[in-house]
C-alpha atoms as a PDB file:
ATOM      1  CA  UNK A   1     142.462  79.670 128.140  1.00  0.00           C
ATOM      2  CA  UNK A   2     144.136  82.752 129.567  1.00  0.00           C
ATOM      3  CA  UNK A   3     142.161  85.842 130.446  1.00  0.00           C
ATOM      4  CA  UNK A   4     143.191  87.763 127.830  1.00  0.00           C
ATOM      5  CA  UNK A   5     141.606  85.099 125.405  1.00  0.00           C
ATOM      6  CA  UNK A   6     138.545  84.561 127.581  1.00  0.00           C
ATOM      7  CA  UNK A   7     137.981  88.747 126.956  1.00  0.00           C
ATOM      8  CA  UNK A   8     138.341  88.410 123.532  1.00  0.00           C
ATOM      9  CA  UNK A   9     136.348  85.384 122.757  1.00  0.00           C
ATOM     10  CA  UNK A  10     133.295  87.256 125.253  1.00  0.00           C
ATOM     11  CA  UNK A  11     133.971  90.025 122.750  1.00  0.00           C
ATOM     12  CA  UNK A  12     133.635  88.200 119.840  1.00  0.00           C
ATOM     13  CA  UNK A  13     130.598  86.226 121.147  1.00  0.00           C
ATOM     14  CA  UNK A  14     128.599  89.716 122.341  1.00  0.00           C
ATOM     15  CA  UNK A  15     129.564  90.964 118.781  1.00  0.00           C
ATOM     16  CA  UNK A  16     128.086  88.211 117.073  1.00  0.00           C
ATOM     17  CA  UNK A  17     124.697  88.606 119.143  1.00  0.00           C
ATOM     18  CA  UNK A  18     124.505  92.346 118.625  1.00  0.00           C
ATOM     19  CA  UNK A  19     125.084  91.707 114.846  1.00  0.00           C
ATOM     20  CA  UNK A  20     122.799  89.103 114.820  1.00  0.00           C
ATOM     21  CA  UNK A  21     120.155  90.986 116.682  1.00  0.00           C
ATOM     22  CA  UNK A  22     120.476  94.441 114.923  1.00  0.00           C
ATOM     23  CA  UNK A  23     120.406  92.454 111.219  1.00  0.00           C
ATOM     24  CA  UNK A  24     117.577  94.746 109.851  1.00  0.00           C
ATOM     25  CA  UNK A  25     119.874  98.189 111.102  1.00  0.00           C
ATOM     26  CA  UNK A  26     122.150 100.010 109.383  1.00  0.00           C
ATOM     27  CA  UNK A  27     123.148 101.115 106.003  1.00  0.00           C
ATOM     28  CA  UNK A  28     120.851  97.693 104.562  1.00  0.00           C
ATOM     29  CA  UNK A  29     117.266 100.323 105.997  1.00  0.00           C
ATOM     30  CA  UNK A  30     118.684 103.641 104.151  1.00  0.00           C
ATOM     31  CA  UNK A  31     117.891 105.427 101.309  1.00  0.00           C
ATOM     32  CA  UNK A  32     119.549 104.838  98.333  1.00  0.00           C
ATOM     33  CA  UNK A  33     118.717 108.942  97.491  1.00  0.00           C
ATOM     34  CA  UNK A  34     117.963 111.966  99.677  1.00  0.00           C
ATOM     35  CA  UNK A  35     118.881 114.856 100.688  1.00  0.00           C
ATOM     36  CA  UNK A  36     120.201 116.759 103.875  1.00  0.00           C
ATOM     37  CA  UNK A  37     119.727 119.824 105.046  1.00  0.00           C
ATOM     38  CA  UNK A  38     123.029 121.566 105.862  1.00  0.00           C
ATOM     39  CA  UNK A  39     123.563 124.698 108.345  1.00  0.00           C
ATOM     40  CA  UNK A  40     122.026 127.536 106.067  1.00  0.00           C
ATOM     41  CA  UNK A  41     118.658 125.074 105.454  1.00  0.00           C
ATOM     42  CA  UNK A  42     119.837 124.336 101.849  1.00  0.00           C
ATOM     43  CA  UNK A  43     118.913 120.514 100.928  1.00  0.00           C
ATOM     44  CA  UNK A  44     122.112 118.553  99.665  1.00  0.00           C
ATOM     45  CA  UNK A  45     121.444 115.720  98.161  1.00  0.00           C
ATOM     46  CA  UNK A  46     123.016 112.471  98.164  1.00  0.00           C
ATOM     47  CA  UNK A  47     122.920 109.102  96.632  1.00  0.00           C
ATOM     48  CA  UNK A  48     124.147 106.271  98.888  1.00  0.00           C
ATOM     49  CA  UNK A  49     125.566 102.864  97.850  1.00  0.00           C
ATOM     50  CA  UNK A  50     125.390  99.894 100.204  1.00  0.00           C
ATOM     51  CA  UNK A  51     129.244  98.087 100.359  1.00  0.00           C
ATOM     52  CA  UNK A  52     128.857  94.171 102.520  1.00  0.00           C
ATOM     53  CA  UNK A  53     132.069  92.329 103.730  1.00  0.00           C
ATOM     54  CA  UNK A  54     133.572  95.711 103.734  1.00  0.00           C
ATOM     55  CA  UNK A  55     136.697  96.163 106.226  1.00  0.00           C
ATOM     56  CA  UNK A  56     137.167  99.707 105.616  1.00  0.00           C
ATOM     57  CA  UNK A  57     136.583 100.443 109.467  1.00  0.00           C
ATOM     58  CA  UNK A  58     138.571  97.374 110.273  1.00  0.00           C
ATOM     59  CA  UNK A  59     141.692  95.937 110.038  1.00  0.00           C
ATOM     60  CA  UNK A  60     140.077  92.409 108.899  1.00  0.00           C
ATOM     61  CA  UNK A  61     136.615  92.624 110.809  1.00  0.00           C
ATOM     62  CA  UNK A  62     133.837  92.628 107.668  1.00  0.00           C
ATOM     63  CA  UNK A  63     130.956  94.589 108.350  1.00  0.00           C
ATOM     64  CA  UNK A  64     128.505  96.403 105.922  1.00  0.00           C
ATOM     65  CA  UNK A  65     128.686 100.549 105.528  1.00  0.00           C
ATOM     66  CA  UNK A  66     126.984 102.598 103.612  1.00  0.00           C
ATOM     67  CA  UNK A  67     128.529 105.620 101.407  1.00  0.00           C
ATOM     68  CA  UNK A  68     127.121 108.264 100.899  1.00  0.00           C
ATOM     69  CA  UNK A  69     127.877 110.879  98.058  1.00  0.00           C
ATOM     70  CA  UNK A  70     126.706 114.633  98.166  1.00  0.00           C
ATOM     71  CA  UNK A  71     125.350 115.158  94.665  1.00  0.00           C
ATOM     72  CA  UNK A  72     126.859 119.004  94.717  1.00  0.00           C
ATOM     73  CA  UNK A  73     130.217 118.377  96.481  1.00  0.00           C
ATOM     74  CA  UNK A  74     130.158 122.078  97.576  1.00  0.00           C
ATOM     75  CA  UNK A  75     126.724 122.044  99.597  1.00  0.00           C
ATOM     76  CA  UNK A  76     128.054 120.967 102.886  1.00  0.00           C
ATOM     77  CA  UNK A  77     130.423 123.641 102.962  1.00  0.00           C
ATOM     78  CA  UNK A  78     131.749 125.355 105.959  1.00  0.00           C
ATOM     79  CA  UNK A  79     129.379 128.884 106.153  1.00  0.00           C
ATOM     80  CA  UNK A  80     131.605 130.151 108.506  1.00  0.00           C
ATOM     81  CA  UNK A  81     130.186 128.150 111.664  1.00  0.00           C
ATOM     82  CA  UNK A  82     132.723 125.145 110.730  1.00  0.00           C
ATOM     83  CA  UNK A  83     131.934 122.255 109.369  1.00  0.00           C
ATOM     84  CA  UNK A  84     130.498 120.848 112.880  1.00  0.00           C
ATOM     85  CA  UNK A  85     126.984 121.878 112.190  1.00  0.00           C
ATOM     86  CA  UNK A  86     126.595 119.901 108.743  1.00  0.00           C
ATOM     87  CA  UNK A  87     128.499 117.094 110.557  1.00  0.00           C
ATOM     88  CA  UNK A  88     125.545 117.073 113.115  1.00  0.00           C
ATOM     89  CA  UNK A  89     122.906 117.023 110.489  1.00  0.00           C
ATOM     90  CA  UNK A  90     124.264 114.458 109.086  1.00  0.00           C
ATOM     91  CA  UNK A  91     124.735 112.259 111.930  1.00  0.00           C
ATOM     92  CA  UNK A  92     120.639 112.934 112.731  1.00  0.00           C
ATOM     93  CA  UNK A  93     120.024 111.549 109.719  1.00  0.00           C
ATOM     94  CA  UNK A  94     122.229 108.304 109.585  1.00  0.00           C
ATOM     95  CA  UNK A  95     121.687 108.072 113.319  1.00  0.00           C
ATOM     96  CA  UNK A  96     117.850 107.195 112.454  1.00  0.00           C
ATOM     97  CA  UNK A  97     119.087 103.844 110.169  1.00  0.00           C
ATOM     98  CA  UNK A  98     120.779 102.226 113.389  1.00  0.00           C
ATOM     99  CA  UNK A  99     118.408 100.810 116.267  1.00  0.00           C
ATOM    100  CA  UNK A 100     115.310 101.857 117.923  1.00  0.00           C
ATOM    101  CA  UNK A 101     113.790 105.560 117.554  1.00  0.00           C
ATOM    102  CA  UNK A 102     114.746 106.473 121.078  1.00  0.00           C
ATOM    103  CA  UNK A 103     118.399 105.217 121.215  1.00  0.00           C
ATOM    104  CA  UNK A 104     119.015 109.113 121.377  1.00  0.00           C
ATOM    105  CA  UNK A 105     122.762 108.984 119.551  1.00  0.00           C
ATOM    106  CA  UNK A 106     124.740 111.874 120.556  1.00  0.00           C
ATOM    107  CA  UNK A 107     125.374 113.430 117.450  1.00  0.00           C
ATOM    108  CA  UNK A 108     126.588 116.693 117.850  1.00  0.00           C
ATOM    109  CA  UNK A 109     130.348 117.072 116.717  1.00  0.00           C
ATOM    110  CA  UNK A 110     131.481 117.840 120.412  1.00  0.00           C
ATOM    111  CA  UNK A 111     129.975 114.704 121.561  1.00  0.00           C
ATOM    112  CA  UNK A 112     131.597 112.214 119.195  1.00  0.00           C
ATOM    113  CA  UNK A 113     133.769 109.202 120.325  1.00  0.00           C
ATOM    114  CA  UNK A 114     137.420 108.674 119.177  1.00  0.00           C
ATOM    115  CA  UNK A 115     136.836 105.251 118.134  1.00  0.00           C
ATOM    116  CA  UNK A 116     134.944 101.907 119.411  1.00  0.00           C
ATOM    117  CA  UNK A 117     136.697  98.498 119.845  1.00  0.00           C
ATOM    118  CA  UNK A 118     139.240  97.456 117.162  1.00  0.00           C
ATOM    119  CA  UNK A 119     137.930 100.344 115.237  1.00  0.00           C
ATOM    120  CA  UNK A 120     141.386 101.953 113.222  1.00  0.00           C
ATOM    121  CA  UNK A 121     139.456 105.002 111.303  1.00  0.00           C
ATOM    122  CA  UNK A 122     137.043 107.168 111.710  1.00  0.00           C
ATOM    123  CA  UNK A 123     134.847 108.637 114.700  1.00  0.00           C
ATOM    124  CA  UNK A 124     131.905 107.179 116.385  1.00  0.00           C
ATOM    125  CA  UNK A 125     128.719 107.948 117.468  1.00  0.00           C
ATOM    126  CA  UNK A 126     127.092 107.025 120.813  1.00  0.00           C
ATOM    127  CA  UNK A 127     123.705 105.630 121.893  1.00  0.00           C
ATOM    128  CA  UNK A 128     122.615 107.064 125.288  1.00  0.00           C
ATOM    129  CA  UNK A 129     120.308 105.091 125.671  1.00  0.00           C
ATOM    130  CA  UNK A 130     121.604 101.646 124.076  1.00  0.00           C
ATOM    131  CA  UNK A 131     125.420 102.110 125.109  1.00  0.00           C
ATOM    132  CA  UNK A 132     126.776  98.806 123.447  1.00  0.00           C
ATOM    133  CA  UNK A 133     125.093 100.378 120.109  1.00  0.00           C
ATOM    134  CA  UNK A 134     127.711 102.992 118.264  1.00  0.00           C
ATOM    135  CA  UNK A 135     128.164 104.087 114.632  1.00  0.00           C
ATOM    136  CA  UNK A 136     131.478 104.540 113.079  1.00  0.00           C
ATOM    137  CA  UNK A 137     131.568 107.204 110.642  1.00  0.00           C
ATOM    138  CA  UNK A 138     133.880 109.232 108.606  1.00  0.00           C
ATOM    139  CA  UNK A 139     133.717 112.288 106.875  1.00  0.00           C
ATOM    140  CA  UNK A 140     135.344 112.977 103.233  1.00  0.00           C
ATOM    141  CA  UNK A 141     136.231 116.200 103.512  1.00  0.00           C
ATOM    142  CA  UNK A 142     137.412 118.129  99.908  1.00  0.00           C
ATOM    143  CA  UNK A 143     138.699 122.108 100.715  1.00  0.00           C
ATOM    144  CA  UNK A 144     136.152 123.071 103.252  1.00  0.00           C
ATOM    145  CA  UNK A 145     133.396 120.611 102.469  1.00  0.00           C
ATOM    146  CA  UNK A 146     132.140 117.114 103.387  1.00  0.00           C
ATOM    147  CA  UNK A 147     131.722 115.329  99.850  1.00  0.00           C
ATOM    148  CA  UNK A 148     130.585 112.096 101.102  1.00  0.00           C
ATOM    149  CA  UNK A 149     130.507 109.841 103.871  1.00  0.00           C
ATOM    150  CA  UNK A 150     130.634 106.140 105.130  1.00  0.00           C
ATOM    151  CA  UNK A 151     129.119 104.810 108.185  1.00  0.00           C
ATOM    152  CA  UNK A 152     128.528 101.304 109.455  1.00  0.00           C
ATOM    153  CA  UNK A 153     127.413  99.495 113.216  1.00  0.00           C
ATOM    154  CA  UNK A 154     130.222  99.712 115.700  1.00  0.00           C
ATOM    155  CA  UNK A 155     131.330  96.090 117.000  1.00  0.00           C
ATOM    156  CA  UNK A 156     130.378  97.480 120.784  1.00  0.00           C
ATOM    157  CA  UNK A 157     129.851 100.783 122.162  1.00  0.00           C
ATOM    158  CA  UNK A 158     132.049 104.016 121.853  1.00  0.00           C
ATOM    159  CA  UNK A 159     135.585 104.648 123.587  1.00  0.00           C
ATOM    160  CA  UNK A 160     137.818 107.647 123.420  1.00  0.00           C
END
């Protein structure tokens, strides 16, 4: 076995062990229906459907994300601070589905990863304190507003 394949099988093997010991984190723990608050204070709610075997954060990888749908596809508009502030709100709010409470994720927009390993879309979102935990996320963004979103566990920690 080359090194190249010896990195890749460690990855796979460390990937496997985080999955297996983060099973009860994630989209599986969230609520099916809330709401967020968005920059002004305004509560936008959401309903959120729970997809398994899903690759959309992967070329082939299967991993479980969660969707979630703003009821009122206007409410986390951009009210003239950018869209950065709702995208922080939201990200304190999925952040608290994925590990411990004081994995401290960095959520706010300016501290978001590019990606994570063998992730193709999306952004990620760090654990300080846990830095092999991340959560890849992506915004749907309609005119000026995030409609929706999908998140999911990262296979390792964040990389830009």
């Amino acid at each position: 076995m080359n090194l190249l394949n010896s990195k890749v099988v460690a990855g796979f093997m460390l990937t496997s062990l985080f999955c297996s010991s983060t099973a009860s984190a994630g989209p599986t723990g969230a609520l099916k229906k809330g709401f967020i608050k968005n920059d002004k204070g305004d509560k936008c709610w959401y309903t959120q459907v729970v997809k398994e075997s899903n690759t959309y954060f992967y070329d082939s990888l299967k991993g479980t994300n969660g969707i979630i749908t703003f009821d009122n596809p206007t409410c986390m508009s951009d009210n003239g601070l950018g869209l950065d502030a709702n995208k922080m709100m939201i990200n304190n709010i999925i952040s608290r589905w994925y590990s411990h409470s004081d994995a401290d994720f960095q959520t706010r927009a300016s501290e978001m990863f590019n990606s994570s390993p063998l992730q193709k879309k999306g952004k990620c979102i760090q654990s300080k304190k846990y830095p092999m935990i991340g959560i890849t996320v992506d915004y749907i963004i309609k005119g000026n507003s995030i409609t929706g979103v999908i998140h999911g566990s990262s296979v390792q920690g964040c990389t830009n």
